[in-house]
N, C-alpha and C. Protein backbone atom coordinates (compact mmCIF):
# COMPACT_ATOMS: atom_id res chain seq x y z
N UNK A 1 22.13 1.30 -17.41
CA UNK A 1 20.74 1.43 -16.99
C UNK A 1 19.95 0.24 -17.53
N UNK A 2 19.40 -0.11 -16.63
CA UNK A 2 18.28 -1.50 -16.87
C UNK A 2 16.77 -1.32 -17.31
N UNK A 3 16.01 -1.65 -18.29
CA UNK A 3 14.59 -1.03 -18.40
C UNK A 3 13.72 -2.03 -17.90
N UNK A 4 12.95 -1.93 -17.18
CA UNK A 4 12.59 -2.58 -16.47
C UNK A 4 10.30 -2.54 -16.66
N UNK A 5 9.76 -3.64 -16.56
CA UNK A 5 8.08 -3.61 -16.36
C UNK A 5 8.20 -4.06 -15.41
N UNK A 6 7.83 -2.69 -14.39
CA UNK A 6 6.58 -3.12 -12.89
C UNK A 6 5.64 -3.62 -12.88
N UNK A 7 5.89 -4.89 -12.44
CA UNK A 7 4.55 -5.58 -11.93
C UNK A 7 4.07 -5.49 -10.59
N UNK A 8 4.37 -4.76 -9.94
CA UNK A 8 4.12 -4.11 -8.81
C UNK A 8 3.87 -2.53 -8.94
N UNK A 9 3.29 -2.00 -7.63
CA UNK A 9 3.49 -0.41 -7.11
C UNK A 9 4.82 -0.47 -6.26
N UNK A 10 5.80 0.19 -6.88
CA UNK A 10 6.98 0.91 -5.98
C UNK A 10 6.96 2.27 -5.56
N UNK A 11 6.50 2.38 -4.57
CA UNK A 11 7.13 3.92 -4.00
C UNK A 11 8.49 4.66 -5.12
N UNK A 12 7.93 5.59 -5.14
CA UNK A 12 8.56 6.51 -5.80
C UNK A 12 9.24 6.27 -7.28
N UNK A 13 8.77 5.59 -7.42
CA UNK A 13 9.32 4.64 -9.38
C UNK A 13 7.99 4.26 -10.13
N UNK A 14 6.72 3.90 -9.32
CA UNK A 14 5.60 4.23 -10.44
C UNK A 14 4.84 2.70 -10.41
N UNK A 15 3.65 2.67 -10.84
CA UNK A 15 2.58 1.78 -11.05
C UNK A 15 2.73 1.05 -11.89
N UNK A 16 2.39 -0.21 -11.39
CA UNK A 16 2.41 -1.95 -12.38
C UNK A 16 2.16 -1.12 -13.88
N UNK A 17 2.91 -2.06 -14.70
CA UNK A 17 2.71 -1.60 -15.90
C UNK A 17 3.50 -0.63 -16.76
N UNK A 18 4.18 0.28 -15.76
CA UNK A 18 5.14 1.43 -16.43
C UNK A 18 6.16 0.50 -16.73
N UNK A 19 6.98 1.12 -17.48
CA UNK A 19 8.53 1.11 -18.15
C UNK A 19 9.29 1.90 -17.54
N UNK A 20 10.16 1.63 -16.97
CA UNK A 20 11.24 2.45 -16.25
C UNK A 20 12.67 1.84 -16.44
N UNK A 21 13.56 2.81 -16.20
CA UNK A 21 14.53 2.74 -16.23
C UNK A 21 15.11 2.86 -15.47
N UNK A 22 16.05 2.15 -14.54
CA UNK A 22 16.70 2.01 -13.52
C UNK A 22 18.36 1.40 -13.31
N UNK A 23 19.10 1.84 -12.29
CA UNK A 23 20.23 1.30 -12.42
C UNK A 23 20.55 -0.10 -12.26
N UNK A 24 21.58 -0.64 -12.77
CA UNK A 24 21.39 -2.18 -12.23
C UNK A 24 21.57 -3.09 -11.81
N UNK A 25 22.23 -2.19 -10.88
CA UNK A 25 22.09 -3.06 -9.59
C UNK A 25 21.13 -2.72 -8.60
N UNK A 26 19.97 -1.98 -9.03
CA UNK A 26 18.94 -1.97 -7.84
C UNK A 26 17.50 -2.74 -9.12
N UNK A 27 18.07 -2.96 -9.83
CA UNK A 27 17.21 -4.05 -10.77
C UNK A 27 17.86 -5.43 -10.45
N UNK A 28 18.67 -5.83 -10.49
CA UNK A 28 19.38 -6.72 -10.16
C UNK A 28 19.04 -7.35 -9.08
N UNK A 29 19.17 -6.46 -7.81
CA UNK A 29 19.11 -7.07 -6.51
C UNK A 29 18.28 -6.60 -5.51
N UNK A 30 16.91 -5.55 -6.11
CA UNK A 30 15.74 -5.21 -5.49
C UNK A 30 14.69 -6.10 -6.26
N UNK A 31 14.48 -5.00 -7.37
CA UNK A 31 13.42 -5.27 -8.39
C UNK A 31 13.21 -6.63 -8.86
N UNK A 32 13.58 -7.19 -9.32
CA UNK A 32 14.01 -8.79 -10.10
C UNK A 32 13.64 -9.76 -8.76
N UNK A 33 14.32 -10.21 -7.79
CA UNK A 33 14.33 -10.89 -6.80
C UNK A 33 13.13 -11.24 -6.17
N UNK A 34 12.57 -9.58 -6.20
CA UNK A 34 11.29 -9.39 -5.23
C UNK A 34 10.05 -9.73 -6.30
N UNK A 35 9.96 -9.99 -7.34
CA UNK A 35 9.44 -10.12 -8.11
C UNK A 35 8.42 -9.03 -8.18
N UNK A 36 9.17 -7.30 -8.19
CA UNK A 36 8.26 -6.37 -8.17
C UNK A 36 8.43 -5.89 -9.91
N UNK A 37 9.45 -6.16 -10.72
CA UNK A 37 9.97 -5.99 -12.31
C UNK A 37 10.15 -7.23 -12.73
N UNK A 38 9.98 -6.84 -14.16
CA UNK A 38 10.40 -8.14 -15.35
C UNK A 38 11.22 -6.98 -16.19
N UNK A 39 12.15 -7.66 -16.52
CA UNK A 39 13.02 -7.34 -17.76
C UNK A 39 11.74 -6.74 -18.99
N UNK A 40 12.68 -5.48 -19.73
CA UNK A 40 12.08 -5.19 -20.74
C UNK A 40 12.15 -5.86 -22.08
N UNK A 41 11.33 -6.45 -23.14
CA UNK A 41 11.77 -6.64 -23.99
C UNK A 41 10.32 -6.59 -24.90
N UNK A 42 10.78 -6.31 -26.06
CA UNK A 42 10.19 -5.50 -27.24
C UNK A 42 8.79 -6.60 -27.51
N UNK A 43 8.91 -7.54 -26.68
CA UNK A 43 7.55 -8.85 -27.05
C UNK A 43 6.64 -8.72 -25.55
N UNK A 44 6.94 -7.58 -24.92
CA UNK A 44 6.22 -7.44 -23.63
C UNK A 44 4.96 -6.38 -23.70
N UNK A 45 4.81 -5.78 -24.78
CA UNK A 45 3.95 -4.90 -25.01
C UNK A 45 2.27 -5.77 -24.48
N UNK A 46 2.53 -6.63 -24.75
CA UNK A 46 1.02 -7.38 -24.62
C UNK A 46 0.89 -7.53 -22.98
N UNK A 47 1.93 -8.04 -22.30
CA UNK A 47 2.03 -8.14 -20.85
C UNK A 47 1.64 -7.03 -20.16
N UNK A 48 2.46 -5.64 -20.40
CA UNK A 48 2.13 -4.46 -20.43
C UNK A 48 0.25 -3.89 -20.18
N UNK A 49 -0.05 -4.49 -21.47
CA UNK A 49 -1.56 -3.72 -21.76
C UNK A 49 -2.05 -4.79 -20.32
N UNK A 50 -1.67 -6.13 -19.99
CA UNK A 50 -2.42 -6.52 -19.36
C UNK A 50 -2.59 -6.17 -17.87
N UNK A 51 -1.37 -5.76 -17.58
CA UNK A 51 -0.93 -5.11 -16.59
C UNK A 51 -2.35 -3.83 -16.17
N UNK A 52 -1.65 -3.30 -17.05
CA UNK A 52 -2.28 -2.05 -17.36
C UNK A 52 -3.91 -2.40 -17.04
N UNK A 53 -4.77 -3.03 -17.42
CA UNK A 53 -6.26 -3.31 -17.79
C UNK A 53 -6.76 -3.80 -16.10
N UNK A 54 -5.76 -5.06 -15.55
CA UNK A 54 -5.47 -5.42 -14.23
C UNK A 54 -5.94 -4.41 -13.53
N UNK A 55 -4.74 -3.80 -13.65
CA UNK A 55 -4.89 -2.33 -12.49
C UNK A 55 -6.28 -0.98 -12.84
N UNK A 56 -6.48 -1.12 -14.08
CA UNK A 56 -8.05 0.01 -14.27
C UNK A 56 -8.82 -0.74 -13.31
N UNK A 57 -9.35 -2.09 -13.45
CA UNK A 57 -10.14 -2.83 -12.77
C UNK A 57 -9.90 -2.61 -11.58
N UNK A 58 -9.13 -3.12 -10.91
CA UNK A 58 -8.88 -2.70 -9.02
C UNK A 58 -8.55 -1.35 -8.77
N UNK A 59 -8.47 -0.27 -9.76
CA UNK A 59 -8.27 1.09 -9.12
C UNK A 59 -9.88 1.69 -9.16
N UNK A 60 -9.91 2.23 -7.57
CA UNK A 60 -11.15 2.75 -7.64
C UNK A 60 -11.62 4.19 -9.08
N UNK A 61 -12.74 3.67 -9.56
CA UNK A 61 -13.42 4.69 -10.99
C UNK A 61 -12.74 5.80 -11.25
N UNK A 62 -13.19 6.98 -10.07
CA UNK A 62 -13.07 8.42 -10.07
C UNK A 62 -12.68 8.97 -8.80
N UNK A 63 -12.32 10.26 -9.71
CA UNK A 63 -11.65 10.99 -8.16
C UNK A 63 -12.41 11.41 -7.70
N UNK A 64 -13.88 11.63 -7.56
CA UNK A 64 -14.65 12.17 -6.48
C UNK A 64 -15.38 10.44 -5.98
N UNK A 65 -15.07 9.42 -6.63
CA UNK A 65 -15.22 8.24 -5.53
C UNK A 65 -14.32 8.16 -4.80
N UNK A 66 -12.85 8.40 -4.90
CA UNK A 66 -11.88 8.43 -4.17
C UNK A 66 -12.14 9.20 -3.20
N UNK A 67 -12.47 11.04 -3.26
CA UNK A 67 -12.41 11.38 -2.51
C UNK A 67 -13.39 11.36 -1.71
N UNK A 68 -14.92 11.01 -2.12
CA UNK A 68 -16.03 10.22 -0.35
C UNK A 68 -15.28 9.32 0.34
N UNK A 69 -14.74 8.87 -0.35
CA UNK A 69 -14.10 7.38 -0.11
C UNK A 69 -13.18 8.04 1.33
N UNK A 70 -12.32 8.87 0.71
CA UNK A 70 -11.09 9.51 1.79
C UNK A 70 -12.15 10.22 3.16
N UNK A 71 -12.97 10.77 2.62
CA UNK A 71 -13.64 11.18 3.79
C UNK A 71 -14.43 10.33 4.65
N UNK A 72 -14.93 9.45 4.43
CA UNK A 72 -15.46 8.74 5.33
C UNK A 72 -14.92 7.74 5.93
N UNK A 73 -13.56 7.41 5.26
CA UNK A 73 -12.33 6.71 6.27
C UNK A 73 -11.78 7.43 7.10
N UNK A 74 -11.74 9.01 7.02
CA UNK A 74 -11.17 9.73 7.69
C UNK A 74 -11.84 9.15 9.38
N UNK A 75 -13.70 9.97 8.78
CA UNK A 75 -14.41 10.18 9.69
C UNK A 75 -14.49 8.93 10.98
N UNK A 76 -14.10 7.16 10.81
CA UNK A 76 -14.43 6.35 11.18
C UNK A 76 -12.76 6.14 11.90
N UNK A 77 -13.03 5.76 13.29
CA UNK A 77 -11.52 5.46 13.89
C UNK A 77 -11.80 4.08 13.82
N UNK A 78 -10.16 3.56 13.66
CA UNK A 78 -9.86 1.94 13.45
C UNK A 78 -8.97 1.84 14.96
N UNK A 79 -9.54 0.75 15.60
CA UNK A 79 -8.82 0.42 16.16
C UNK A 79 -8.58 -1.27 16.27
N UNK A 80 -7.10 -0.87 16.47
CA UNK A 80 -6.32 -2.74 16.65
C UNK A 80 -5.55 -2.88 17.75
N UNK A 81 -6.38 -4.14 18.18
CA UNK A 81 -5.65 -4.92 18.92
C UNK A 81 -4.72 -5.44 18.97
N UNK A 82 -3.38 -5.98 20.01
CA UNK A 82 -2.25 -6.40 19.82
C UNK A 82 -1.70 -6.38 20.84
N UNK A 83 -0.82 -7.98 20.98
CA UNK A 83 -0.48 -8.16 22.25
C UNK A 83 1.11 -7.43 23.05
N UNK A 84 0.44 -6.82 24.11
CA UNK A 84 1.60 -6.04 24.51
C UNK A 84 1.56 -6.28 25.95
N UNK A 85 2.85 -5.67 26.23
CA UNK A 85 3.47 -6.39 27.71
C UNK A 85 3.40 -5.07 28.74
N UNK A 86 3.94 -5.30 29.74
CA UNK A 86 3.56 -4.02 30.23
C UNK A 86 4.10 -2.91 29.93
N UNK A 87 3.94 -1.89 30.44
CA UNK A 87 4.24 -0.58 29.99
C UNK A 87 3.95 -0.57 28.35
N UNK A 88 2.98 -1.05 27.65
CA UNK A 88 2.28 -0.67 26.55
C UNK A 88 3.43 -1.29 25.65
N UNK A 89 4.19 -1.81 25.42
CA UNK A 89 5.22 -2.08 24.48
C UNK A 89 4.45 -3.40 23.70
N UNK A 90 5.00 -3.44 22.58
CA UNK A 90 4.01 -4.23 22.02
C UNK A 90 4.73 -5.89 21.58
N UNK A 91 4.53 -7.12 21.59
CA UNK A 91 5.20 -8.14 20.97
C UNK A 91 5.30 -7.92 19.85
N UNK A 92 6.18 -7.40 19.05
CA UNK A 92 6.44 -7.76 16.96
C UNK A 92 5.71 -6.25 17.12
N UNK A 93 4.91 -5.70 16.20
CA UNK A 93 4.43 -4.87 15.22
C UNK A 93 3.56 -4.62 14.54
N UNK A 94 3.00 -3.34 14.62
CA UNK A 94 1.64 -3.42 13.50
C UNK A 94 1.93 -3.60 12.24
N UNK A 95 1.53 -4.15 11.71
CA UNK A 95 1.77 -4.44 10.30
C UNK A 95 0.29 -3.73 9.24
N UNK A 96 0.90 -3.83 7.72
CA UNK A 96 -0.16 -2.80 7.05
C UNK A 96 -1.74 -3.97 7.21
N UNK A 97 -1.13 -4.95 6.88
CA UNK A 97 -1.91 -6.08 6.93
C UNK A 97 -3.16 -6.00 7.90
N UNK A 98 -1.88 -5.84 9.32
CA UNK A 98 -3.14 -5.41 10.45
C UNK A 98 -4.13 -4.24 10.38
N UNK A 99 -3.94 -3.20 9.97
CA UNK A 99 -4.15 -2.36 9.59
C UNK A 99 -5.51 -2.29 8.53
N UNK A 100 -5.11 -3.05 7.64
CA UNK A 100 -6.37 -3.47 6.44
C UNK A 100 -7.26 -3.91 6.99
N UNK A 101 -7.10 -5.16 7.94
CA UNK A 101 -8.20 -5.79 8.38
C UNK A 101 -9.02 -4.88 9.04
N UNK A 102 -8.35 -4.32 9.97
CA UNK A 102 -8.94 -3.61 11.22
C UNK A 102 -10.02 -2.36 10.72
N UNK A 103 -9.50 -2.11 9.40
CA UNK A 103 -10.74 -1.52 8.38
C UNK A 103 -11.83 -2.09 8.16
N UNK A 104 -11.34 -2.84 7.63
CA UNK A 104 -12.77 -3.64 7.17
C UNK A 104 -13.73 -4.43 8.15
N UNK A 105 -12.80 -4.45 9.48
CA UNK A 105 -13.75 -4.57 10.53
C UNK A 105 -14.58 -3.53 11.48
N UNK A 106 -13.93 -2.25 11.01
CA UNK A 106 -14.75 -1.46 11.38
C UNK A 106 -16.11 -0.54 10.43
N UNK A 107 -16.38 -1.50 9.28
CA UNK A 107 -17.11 -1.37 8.41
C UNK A 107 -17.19 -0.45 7.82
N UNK A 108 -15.43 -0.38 6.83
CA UNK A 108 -14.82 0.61 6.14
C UNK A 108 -14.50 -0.28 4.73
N UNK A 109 -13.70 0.01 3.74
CA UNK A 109 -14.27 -0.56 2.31
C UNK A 109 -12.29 -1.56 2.59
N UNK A 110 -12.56 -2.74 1.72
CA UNK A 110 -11.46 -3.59 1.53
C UNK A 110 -10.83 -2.59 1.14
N UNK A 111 -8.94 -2.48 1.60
CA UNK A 111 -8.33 -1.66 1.65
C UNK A 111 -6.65 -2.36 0.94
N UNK A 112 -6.27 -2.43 -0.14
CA UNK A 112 -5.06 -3.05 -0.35
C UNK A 112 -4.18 -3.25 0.52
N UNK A 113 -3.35 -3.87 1.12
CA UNK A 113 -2.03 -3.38 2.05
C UNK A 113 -0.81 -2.35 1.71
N UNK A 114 -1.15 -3.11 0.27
CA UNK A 114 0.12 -2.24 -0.04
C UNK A 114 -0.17 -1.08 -0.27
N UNK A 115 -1.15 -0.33 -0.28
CA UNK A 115 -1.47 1.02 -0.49
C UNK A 115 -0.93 2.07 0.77
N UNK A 116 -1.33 0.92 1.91
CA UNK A 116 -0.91 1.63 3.47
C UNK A 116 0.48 1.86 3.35
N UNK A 117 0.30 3.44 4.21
CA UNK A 117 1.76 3.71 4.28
C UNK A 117 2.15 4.08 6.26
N UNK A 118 2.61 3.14 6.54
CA UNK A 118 2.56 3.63 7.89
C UNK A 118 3.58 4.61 8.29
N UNK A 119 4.82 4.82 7.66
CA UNK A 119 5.97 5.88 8.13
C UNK A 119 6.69 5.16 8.82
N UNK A 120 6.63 5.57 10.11
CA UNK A 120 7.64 4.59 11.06
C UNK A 120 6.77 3.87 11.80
N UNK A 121 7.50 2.67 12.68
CA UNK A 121 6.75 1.37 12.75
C UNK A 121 6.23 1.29 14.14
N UNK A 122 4.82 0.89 14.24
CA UNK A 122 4.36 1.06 15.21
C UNK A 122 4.52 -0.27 16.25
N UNK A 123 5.01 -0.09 17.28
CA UNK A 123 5.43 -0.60 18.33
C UNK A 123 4.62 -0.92 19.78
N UNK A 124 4.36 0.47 20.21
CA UNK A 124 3.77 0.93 21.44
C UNK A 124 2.15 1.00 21.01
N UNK A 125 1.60 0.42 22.20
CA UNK A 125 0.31 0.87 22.57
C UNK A 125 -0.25 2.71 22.27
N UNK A 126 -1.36 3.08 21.47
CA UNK A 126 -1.30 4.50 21.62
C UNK A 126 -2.23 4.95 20.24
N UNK A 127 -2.23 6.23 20.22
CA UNK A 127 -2.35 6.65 18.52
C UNK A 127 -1.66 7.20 17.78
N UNK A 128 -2.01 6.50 16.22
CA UNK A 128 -1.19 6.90 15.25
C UNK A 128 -1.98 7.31 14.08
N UNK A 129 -1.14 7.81 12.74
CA UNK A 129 -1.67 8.65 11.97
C UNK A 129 -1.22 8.05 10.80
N UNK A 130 -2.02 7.04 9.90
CA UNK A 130 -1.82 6.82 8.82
C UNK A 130 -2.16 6.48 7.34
N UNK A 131 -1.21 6.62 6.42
CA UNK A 131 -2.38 7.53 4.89
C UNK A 131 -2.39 6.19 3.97
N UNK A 132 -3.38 6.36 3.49
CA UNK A 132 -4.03 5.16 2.81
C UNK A 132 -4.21 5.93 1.30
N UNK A 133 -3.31 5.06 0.39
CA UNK A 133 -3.24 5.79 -1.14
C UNK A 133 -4.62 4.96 -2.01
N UNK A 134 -5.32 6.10 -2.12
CA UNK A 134 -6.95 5.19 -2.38
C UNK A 134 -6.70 5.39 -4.79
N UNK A 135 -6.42 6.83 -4.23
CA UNK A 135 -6.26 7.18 -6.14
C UNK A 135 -4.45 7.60 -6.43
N UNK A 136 -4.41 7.51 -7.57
CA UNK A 136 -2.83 8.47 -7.59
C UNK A 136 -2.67 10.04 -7.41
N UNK A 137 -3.91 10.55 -7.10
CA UNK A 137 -4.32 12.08 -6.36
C UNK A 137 -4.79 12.48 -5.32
N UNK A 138 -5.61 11.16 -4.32
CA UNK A 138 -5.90 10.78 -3.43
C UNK A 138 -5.39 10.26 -2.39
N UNK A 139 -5.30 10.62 -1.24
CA UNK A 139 -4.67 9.94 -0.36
C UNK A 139 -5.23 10.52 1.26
N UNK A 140 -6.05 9.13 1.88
CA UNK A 140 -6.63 9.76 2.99
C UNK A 140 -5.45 9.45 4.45
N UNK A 141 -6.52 10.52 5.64
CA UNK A 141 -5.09 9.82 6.66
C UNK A 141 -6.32 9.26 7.26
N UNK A 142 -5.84 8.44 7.94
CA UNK A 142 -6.90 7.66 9.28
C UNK A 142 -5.96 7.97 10.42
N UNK A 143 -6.78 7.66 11.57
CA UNK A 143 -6.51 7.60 12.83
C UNK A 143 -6.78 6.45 12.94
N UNK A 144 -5.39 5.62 13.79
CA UNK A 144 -5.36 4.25 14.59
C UNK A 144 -5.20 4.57 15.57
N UNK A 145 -6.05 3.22 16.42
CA UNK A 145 -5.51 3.52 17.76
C UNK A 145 -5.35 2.37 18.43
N UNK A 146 -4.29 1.78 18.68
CA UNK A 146 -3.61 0.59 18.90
C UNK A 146 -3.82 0.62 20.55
N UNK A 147 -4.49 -0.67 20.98
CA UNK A 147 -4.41 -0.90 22.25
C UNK A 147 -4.57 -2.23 22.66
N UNK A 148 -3.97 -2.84 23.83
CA UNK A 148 -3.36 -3.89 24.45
C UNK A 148 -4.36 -5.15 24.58
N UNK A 149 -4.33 -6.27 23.98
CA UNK A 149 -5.36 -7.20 23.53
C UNK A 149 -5.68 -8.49 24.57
């Protein structure tokens, strides 16, 4: 087992800053590479706190800012454009990226990417349903609605 500091958010392993422990070869040849972990070692405690301080700052205050927050993204539909051929099929993919923007152009609050979670990948012209991790208790869904540009 490898101990590992996230400097990233990984799905299902935990927020920049934790200590985890992992096998290692998915430290080896996920974590490490992608530059989402650093090796643990006993002189990282300081890296750690900074980590840590990083992320208070960009995580929204409180959970009842989170949750207006979730509701009034709910309430506002995003829609994105994207070039598609006929029969609604789309060139490439929505991406979370696209997704972020298309928030903040519909005069909704800067939205991380990596927070977006789309599920499976949107392709086709149409609507979709996807959750935006605002707190670590929080999590709103929006409605997209992807149409032909």
């Amino acid at each position: 087992m490898a101990k590992l500091i996230l400097t990233h958010e990984v799905t299902g392993l935990g927020e920049p800053g934790d200590v985890v422990e992992v096998k290692d070869g998915y430290a080896r040849n996920f974590l490490i590479p992608r530059s989402l972990a650093t090796p643990w070692t006993k002189g990282a405690e300081s890296d750690i706190n900074a980590i840590r301080k990083a992320r208070k700052t960009r995580e929204i205050a409180s959970l009842d800012e989170a949750k207006a927050l979730a509701s009034s993204l709910s309430a506002k539909p995003v829609v994105v454009a994207a070039n598609a051929g006929p029969g609604g099929r789309l060139f490439g993919a929505v991406t979370t990226a696209d997704i972020a923007g298309a928030v903040a152009a519909a005069g909704g609050p800067s939205v991380d990417k990596r927070k977006i979670e789309i599920g499976q990948s949107i392709k086709t012209t149409g609507s979709y349903t996807v959750s935006i991790r605002l707190h670590p208790e929080v999590s709103a869904k929006i409605g997209v609605q992807v149409v032909a540009d």
